[in-house]
PDB file of N, CA and C in Angstrom:
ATOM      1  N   UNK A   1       0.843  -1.179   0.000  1.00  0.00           N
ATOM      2  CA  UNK A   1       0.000   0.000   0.000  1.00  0.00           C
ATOM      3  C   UNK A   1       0.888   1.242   0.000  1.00  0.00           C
ATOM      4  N   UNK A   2       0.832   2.256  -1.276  1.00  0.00           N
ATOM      5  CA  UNK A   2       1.306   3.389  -1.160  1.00  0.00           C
ATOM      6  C   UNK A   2       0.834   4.217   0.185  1.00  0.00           C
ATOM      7  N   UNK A   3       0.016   4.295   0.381  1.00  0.00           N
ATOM      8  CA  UNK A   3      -0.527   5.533   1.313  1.00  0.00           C
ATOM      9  C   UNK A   3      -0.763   4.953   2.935  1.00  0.00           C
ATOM     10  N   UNK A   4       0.831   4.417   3.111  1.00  0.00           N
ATOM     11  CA  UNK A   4       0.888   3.936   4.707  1.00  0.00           C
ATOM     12  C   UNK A   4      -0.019   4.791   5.990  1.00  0.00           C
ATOM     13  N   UNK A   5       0.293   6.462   5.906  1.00  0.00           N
ATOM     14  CA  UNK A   5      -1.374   6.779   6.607  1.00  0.00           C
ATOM     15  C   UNK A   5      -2.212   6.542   7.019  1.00  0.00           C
ATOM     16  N   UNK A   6      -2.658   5.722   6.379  1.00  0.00           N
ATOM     17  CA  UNK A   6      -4.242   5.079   6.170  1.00  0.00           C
ATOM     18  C   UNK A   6      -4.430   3.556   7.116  1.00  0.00           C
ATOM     19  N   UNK A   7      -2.974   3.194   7.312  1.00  0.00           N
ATOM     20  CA  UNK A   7      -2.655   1.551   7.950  1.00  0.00           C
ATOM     21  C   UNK A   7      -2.689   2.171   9.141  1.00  0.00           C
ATOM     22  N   UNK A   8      -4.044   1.202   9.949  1.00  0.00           N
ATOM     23  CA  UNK A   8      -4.402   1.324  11.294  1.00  0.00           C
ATOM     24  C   UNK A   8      -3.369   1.043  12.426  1.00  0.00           C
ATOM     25  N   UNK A   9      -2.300  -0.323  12.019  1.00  0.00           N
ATOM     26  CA  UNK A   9      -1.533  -0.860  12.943  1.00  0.00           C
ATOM     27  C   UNK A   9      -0.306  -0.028  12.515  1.00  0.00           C
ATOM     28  N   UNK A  10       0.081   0.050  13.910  1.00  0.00           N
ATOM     29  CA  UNK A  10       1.064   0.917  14.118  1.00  0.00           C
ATOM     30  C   UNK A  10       2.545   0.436  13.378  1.00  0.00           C
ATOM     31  N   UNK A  11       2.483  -1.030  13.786  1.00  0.00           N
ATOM     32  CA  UNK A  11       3.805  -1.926  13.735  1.00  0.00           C
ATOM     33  C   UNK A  11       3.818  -2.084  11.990  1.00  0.00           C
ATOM     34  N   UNK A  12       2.481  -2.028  11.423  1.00  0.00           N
ATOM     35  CA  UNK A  12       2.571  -2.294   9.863  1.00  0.00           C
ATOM     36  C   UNK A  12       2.762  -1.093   9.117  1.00  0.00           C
ATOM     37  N   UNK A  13       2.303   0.362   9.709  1.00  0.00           N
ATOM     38  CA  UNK A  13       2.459   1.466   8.921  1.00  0.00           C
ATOM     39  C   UNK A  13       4.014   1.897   9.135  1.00  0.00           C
ATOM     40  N   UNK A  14       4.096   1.252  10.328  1.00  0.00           N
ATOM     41  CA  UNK A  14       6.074   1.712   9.762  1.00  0.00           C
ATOM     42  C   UNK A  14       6.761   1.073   9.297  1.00  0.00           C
ATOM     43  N   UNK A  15       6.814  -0.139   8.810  1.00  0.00           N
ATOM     44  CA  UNK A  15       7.413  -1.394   7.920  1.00  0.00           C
ATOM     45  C   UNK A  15       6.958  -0.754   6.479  1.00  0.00           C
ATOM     46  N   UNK A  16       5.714  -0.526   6.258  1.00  0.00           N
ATOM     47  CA  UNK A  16       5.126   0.424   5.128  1.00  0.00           C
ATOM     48  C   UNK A  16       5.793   1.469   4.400  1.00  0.00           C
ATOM     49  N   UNK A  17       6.412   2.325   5.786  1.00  0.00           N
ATOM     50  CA  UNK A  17       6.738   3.803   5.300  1.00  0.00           C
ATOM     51  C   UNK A  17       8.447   3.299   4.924  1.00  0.00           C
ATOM     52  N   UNK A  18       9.008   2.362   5.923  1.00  0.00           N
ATOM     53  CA  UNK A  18      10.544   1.812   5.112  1.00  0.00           C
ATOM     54  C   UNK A  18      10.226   1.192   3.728  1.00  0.00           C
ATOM     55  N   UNK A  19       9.561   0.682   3.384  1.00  0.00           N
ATOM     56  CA  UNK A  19       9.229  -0.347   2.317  1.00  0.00           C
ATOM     57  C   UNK A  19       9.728   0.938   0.953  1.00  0.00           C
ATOM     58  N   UNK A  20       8.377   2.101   1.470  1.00  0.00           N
ATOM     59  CA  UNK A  20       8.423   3.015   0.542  1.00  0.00           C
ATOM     60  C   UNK A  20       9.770   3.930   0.314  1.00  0.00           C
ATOM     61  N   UNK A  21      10.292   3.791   1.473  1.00  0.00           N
ATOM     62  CA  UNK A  21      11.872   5.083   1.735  1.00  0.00           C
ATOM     63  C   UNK A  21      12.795   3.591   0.719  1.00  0.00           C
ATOM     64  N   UNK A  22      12.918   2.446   0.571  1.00  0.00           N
ATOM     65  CA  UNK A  22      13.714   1.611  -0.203  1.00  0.00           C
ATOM     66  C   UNK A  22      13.051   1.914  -1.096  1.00  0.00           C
ATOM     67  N   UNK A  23      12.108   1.950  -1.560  1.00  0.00           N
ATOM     68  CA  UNK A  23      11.154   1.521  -3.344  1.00  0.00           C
ATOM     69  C   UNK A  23      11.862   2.820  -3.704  1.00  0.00           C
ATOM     70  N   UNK A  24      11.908   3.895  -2.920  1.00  0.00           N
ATOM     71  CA  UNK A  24      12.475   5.526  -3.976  1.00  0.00           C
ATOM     72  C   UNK A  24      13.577   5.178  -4.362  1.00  0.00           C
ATOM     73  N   UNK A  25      14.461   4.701  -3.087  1.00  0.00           N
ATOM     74  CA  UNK A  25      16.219   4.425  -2.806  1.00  0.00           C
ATOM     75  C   UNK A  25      16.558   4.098  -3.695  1.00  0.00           C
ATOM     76  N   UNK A  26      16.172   2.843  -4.480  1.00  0.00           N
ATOM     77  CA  UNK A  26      16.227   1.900  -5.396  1.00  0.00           C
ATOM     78  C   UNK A  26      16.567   2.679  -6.512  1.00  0.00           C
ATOM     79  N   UNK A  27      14.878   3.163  -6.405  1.00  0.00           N
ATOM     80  CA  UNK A  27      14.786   4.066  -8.099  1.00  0.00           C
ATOM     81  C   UNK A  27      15.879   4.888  -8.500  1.00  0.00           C
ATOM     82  N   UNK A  28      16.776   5.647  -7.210  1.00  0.00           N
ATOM     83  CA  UNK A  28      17.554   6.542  -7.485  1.00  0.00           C
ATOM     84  C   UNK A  28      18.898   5.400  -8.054  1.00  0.00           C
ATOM     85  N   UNK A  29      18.860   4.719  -6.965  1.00  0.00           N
ATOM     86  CA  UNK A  29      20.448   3.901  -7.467  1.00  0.00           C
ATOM     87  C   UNK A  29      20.233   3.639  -9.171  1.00  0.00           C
ATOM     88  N   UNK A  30      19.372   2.913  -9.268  1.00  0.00           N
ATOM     89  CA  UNK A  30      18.728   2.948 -10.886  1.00  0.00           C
ATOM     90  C   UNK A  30      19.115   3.709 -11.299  1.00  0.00           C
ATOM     91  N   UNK A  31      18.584   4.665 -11.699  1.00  0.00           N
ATOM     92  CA  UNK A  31      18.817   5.988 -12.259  1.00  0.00           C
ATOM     93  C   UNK A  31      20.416   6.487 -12.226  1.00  0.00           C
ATOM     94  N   UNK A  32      20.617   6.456 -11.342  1.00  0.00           N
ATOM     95  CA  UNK A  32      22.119   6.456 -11.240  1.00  0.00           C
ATOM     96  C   UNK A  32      23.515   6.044 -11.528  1.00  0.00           C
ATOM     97  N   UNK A  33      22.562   4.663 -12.424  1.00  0.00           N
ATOM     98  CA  UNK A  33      23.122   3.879 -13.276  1.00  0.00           C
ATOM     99  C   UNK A  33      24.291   3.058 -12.292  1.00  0.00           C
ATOM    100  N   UNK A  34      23.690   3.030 -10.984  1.00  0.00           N
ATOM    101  CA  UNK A  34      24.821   2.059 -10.050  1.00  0.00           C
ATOM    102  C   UNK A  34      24.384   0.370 -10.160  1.00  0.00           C
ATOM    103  N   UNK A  35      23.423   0.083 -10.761  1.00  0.00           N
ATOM    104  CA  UNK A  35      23.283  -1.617 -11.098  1.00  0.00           C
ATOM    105  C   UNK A  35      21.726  -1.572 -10.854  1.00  0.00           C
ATOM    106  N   UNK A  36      21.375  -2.686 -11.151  1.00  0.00           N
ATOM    107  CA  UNK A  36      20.052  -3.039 -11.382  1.00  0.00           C
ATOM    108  C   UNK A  36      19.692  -3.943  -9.797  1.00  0.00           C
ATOM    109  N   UNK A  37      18.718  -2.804  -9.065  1.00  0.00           N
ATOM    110  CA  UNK A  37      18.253  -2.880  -7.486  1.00  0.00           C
ATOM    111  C   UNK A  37      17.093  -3.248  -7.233  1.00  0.00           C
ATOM    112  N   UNK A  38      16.605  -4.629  -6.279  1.00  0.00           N
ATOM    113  CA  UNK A  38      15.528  -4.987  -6.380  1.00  0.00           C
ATOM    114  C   UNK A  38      14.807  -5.432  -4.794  1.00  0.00           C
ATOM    115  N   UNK A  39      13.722  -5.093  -4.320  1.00  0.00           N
ATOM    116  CA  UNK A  39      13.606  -4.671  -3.038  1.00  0.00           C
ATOM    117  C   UNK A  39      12.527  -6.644  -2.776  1.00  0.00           C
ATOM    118  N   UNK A  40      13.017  -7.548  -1.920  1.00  0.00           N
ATOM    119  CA  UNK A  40      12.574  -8.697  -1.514  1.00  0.00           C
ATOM    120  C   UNK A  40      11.538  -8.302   0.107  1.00  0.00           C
ATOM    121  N   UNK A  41      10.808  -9.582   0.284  1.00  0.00           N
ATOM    122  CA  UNK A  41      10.439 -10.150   1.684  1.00  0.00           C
ATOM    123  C   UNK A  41      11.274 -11.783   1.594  1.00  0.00           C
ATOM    124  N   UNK A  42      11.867 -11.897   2.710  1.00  0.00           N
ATOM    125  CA  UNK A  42      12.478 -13.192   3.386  1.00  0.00           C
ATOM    126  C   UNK A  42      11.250 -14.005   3.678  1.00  0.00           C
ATOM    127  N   UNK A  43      10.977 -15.502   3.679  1.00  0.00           N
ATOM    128  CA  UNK A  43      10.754 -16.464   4.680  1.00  0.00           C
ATOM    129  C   UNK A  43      11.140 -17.861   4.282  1.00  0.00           C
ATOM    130  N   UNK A  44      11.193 -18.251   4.773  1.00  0.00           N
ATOM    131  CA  UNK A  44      11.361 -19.664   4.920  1.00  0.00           C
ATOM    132  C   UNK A  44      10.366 -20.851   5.137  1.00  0.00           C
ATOM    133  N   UNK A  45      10.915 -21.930   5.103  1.00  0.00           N
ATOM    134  CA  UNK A  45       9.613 -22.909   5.658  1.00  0.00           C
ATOM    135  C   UNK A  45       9.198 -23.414   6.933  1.00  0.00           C
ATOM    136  N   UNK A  46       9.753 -22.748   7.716  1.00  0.00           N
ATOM    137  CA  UNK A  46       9.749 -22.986   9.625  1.00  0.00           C
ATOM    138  C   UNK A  46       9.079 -21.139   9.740  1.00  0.00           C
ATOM    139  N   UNK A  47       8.693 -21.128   8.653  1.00  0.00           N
ATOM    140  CA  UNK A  47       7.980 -19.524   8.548  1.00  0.00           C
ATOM    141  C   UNK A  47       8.759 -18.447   9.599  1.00  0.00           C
ATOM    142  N   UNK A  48      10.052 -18.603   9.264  1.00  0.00           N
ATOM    143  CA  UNK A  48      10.844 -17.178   9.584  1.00  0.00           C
ATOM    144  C   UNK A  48      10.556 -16.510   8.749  1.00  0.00           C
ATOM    145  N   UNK A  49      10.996 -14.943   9.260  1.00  0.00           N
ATOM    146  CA  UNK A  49      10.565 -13.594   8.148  1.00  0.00           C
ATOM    147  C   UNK A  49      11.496 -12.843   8.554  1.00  0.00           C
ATOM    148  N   UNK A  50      12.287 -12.404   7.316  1.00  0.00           N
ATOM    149  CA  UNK A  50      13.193 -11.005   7.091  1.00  0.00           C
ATOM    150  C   UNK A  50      12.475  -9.786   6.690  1.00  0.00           C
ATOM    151  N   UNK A  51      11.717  -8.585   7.088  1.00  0.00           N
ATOM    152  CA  UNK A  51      11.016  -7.737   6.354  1.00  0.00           C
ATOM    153  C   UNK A  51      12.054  -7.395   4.967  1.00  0.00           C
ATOM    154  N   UNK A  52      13.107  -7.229   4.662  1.00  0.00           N
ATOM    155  CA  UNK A  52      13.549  -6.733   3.637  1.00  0.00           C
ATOM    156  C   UNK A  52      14.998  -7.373   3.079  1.00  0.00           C
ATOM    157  N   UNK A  53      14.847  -7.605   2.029  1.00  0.00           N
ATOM    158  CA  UNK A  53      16.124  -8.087   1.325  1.00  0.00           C
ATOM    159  C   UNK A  53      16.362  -6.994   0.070  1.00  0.00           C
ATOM    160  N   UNK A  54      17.520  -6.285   0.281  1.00  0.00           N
ATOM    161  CA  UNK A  54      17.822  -5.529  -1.155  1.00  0.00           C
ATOM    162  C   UNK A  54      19.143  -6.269  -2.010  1.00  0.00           C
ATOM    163  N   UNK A  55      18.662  -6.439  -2.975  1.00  0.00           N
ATOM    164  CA  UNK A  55      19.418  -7.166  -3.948  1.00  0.00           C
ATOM    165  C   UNK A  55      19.999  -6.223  -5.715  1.00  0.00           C
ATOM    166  N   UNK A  56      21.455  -6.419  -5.007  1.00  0.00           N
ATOM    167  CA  UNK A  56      21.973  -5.920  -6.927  1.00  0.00           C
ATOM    168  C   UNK A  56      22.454  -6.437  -7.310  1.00  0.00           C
ATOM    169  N   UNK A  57      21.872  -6.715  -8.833  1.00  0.00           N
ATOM    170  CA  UNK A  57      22.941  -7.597  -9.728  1.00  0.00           C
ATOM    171  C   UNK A  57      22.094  -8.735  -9.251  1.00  0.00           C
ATOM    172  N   UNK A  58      21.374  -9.128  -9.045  1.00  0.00           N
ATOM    173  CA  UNK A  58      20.956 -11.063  -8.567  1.00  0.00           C
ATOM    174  C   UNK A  58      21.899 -11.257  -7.567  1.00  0.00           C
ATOM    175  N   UNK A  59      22.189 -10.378  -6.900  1.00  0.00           N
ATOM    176  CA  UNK A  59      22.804 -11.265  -5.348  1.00  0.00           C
ATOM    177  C   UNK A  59      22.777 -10.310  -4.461  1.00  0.00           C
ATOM    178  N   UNK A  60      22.072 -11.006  -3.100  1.00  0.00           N
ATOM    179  CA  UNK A  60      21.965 -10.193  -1.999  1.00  0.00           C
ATOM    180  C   UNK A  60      23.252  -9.350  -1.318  1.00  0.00           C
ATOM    181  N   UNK A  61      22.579  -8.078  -0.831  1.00  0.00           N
ATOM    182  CA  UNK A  61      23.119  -6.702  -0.808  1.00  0.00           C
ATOM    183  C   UNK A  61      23.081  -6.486   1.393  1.00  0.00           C
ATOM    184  N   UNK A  62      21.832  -6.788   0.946  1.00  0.00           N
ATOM    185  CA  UNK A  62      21.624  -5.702   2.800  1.00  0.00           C
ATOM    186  C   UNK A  62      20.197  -6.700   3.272  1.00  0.00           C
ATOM    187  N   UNK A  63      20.258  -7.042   4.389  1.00  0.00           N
ATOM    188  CA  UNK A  63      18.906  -7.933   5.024  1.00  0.00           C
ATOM    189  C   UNK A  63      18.185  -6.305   6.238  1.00  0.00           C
ATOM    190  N   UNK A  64      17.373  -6.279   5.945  1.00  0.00           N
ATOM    191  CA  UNK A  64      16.612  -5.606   6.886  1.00  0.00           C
ATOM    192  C   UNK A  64      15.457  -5.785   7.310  1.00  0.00           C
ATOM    193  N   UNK A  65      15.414  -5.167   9.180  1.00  0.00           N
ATOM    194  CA  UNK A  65      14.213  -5.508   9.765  1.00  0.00           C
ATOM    195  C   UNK A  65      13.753  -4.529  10.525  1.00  0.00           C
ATOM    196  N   UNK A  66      12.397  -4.558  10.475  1.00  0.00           N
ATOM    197  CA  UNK A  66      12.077  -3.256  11.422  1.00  0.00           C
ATOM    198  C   UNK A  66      11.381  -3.908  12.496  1.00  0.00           C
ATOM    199  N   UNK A  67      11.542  -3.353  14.004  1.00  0.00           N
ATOM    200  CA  UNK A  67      10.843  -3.225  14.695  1.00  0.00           C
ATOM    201  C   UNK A  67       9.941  -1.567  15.124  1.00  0.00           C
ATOM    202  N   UNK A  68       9.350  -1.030  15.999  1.00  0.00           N
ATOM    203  CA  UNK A  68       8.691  -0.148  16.652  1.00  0.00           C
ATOM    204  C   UNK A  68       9.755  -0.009  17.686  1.00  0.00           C
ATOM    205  N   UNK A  69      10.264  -0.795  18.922  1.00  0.00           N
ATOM    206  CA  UNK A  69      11.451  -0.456  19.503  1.00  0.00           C
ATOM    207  C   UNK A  69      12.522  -1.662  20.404  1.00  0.00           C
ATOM    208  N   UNK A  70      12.103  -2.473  19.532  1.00  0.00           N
ATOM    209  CA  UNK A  70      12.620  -4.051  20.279  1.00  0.00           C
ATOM    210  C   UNK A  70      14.467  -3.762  19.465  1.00  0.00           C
ATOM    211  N   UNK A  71      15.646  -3.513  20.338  1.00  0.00           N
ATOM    212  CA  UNK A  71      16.589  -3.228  19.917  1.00  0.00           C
ATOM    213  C   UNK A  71      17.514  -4.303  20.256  1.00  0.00           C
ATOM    214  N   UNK A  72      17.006  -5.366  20.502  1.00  0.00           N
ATOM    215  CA  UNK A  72      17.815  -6.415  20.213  1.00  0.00           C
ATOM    216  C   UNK A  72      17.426  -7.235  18.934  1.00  0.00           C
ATOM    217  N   UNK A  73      18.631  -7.646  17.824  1.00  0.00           N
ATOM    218  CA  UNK A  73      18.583  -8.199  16.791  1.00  0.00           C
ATOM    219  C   UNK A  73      17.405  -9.239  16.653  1.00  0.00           C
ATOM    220  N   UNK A  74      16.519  -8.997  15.738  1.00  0.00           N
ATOM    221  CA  UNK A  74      15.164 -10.555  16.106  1.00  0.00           C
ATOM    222  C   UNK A  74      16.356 -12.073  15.411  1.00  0.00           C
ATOM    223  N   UNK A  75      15.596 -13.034  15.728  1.00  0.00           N
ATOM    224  CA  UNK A  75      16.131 -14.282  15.621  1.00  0.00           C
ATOM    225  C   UNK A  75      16.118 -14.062  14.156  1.00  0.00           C
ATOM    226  N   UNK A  76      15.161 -13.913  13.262  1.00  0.00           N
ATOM    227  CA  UNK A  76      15.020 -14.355  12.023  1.00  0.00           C
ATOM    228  C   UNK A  76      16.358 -14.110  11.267  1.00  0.00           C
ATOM    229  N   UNK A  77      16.599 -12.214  12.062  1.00  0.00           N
ATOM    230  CA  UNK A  77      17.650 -11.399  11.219  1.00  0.00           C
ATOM    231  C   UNK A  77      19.089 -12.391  10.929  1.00  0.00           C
ATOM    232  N   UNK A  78      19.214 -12.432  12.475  1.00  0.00           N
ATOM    233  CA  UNK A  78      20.190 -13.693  12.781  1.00  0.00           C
ATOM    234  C   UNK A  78      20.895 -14.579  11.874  1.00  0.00           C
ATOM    235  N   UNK A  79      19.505 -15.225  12.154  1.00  0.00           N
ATOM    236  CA  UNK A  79      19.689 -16.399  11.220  1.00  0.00           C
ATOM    237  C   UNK A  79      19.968 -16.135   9.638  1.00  0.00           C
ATOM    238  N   UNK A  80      18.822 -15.307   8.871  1.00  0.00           N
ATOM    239  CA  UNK A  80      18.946 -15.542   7.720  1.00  0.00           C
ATOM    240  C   UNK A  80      20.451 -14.910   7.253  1.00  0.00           C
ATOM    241  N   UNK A  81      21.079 -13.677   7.959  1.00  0.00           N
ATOM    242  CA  UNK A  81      22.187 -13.656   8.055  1.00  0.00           C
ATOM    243  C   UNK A  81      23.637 -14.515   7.802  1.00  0.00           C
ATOM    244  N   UNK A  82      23.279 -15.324   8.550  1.00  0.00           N
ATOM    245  CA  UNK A  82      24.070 -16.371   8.900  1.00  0.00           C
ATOM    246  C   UNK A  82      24.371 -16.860   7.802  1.00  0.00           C
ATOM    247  N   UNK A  83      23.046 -17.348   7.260  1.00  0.00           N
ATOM    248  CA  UNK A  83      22.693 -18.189   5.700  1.00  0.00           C
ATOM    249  C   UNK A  83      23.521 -17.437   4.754  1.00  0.00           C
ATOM    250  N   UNK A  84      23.250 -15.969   4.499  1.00  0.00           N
ATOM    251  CA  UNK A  84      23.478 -15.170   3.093  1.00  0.00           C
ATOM    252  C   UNK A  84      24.930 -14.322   3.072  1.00  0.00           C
ATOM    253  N   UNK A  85      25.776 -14.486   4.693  1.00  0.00           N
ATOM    254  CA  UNK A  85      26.529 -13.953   5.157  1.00  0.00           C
ATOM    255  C   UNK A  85      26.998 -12.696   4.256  1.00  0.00           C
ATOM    256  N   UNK A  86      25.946 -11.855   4.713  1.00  0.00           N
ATOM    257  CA  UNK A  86      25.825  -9.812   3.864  1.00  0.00           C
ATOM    258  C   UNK A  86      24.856  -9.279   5.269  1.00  0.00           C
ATOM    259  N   UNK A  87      25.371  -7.920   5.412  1.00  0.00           N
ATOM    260  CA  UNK A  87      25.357  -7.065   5.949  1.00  0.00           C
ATOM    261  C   UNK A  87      23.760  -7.138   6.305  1.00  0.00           C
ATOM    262  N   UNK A  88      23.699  -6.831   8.210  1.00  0.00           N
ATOM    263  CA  UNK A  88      21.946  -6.781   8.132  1.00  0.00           C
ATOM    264  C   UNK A  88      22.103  -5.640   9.518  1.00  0.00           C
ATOM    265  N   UNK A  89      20.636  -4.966   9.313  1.00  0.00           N
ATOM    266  CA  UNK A  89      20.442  -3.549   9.748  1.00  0.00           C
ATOM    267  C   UNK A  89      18.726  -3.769  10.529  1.00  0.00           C
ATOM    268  N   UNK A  90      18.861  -3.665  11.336  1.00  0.00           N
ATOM    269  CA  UNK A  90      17.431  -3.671  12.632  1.00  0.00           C
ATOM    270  C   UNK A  90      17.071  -2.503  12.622  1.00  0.00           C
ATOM    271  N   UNK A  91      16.270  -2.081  11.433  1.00  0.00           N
ATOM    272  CA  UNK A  91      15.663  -0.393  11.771  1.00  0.00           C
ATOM    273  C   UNK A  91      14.696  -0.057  12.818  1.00  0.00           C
ATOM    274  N   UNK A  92      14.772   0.875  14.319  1.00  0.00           N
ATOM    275  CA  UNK A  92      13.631   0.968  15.073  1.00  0.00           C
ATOM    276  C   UNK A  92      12.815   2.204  15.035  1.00  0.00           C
ATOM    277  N   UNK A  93      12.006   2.241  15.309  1.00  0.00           N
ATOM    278  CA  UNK A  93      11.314   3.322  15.391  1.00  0.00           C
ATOM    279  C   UNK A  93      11.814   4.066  16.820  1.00  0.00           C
ATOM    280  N   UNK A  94      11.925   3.622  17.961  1.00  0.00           N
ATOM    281  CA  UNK A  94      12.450   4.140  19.614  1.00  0.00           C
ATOM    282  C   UNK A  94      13.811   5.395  18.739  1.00  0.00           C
ATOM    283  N   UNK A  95      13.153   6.240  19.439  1.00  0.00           N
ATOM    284  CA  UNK A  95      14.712   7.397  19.392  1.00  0.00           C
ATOM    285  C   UNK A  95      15.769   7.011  19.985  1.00  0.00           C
ATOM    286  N   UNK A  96      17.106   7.498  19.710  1.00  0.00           N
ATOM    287  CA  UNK A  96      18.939   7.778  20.452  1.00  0.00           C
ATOM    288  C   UNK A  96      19.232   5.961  20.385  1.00  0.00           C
ATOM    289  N   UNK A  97      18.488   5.216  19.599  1.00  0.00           N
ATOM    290  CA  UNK A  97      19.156   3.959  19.370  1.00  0.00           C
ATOM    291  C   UNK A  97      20.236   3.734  18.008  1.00  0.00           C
ATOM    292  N   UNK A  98      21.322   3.105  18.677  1.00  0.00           N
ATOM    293  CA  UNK A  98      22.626   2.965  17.900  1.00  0.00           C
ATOM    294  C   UNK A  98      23.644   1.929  18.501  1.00  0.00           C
ATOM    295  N   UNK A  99      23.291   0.795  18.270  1.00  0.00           N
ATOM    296  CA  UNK A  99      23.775  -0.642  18.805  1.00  0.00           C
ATOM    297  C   UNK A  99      24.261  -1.193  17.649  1.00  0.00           C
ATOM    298  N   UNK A 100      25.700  -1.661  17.996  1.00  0.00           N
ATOM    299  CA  UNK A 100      25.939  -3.152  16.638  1.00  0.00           C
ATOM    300  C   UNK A 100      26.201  -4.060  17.758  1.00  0.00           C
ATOM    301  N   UNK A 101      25.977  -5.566  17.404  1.00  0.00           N
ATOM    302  CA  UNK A 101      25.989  -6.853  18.177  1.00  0.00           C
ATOM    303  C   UNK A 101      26.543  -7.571  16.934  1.00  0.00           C
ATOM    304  N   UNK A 102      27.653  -8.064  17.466  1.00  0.00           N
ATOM    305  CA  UNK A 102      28.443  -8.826  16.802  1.00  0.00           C
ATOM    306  C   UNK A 102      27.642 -10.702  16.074  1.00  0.00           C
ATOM    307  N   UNK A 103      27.167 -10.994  15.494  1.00  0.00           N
ATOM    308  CA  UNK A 103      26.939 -12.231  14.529  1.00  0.00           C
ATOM    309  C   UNK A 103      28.101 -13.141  14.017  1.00  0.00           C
ATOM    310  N   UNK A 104      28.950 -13.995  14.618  1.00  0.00           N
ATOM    311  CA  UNK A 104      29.849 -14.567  14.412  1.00  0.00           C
ATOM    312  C   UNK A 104      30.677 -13.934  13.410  1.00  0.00           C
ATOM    313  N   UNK A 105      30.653 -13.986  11.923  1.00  0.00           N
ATOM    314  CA  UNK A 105      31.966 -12.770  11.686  1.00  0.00           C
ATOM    315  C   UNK A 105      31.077 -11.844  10.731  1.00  0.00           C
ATOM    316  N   UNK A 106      30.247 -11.645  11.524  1.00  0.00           N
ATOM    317  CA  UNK A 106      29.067 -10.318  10.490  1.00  0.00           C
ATOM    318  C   UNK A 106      28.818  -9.479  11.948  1.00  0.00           C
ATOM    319  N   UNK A 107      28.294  -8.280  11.458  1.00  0.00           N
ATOM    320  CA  UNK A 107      28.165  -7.225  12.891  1.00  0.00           C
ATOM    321  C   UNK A 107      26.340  -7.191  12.244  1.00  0.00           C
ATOM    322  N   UNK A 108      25.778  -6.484  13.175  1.00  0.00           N
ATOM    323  CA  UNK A 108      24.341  -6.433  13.414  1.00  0.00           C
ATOM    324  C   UNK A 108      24.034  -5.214  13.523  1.00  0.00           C
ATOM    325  N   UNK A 109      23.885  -4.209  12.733  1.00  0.00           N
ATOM    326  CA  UNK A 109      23.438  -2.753  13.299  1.00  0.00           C
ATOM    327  C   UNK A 109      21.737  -2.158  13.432  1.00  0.00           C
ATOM    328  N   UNK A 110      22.084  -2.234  14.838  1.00  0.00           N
ATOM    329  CA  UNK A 110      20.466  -1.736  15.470  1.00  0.00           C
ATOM    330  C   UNK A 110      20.711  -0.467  15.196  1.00  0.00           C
ATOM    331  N   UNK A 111      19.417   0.707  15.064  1.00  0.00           N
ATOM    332  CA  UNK A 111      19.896   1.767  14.872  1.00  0.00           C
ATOM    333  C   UNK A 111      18.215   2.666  14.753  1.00  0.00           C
ATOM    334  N   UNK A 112      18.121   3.529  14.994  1.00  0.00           N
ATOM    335  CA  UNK A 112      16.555   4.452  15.257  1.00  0.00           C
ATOM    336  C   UNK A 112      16.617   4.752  13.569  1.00  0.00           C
ATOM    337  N   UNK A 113      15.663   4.644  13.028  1.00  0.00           N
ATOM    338  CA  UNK A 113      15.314   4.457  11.882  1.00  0.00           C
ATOM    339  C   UNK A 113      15.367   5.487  11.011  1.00  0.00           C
ATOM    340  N   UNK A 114      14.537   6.637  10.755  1.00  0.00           N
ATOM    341  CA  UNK A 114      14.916   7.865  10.686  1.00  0.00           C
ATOM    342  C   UNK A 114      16.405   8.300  10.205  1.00  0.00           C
ATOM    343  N   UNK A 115      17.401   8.065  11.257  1.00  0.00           N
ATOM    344  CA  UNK A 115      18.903   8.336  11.041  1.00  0.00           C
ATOM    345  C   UNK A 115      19.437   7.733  10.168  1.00  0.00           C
ATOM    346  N   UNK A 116      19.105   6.628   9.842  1.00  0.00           N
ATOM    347  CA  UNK A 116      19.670   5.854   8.932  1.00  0.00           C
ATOM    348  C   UNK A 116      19.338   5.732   7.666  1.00  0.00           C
ATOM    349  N   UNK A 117      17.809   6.217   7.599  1.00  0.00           N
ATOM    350  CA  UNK A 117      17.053   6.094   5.948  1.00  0.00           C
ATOM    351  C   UNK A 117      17.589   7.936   5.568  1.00  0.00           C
ATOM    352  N   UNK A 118      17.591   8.410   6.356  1.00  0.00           N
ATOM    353  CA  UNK A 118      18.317   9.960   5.867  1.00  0.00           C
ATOM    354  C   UNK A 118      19.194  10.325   5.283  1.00  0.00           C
ATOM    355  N   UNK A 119      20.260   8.628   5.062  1.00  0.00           N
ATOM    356  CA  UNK A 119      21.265   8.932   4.550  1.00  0.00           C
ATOM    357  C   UNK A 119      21.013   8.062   2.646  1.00  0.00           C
ATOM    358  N   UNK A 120      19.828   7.576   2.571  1.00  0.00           N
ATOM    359  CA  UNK A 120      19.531   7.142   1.611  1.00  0.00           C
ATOM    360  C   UNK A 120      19.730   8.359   0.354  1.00  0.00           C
ATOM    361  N   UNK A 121      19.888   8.184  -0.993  1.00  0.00           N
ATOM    362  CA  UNK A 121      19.149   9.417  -1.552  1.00  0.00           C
ATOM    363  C   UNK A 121      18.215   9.751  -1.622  1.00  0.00           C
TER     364      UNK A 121
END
């Protein structure tokens, strides 16, 4: 749904409004002629869920997840991590959050959400 606004649940209109801050991101890298960028959902068959996989070129780029303000890494991130061993980012909604937690030889960056999509184009 373009017009996250309108999404009653709190926890879904901000997964919504990242969805949309990547769908622009994308367009710009596009445009920018930096490779061909394509925005995923994760799961599996033990129904884990990654909210976001960005992929260039046909191979994964960045795993991302949002919570509202749970700033410890969720299991899924973890894991699917583990699997795709590339960079993964816990976007929260909670303000002055800025945590990395180490993932065997990958780091984990928790981080207040906002700060981090700001640096998108």
């Amino acid at each position: 749904m373009f017009n996250y606004p309108v999404i009653e649940d709190q926890s879904a209109r901000f997964e919504n409004l990242v969805a949309l801050e990547f769908l622009r991101a994308i367009e710009m890298w596009k445009d920018y002629g930096w490779g061909s960028f394509t925005l995923h959902y994760l799961r599996d068959k033990d129904k884990l869920e990654v909210d976001f996989l960005i992929v260039k070129n046909n191979k994964p780029l960045l795993l991302v997840e949002t919570k509202l303000s749970d700033d410890a890494p969720s299991a899924s991130l973890i894991n699917f991590q583990d699997y795709l061993n590339i960079p993964a980012v816990q976007l929260v909604k909670k303000e002055g959050i800025k945590k990395i937690y180490k993932n065997k030889k990958n780091n984990i960056l928790v981080v207040t959400a906002h700060r981090w999509l700001s640096a998108l184009p």
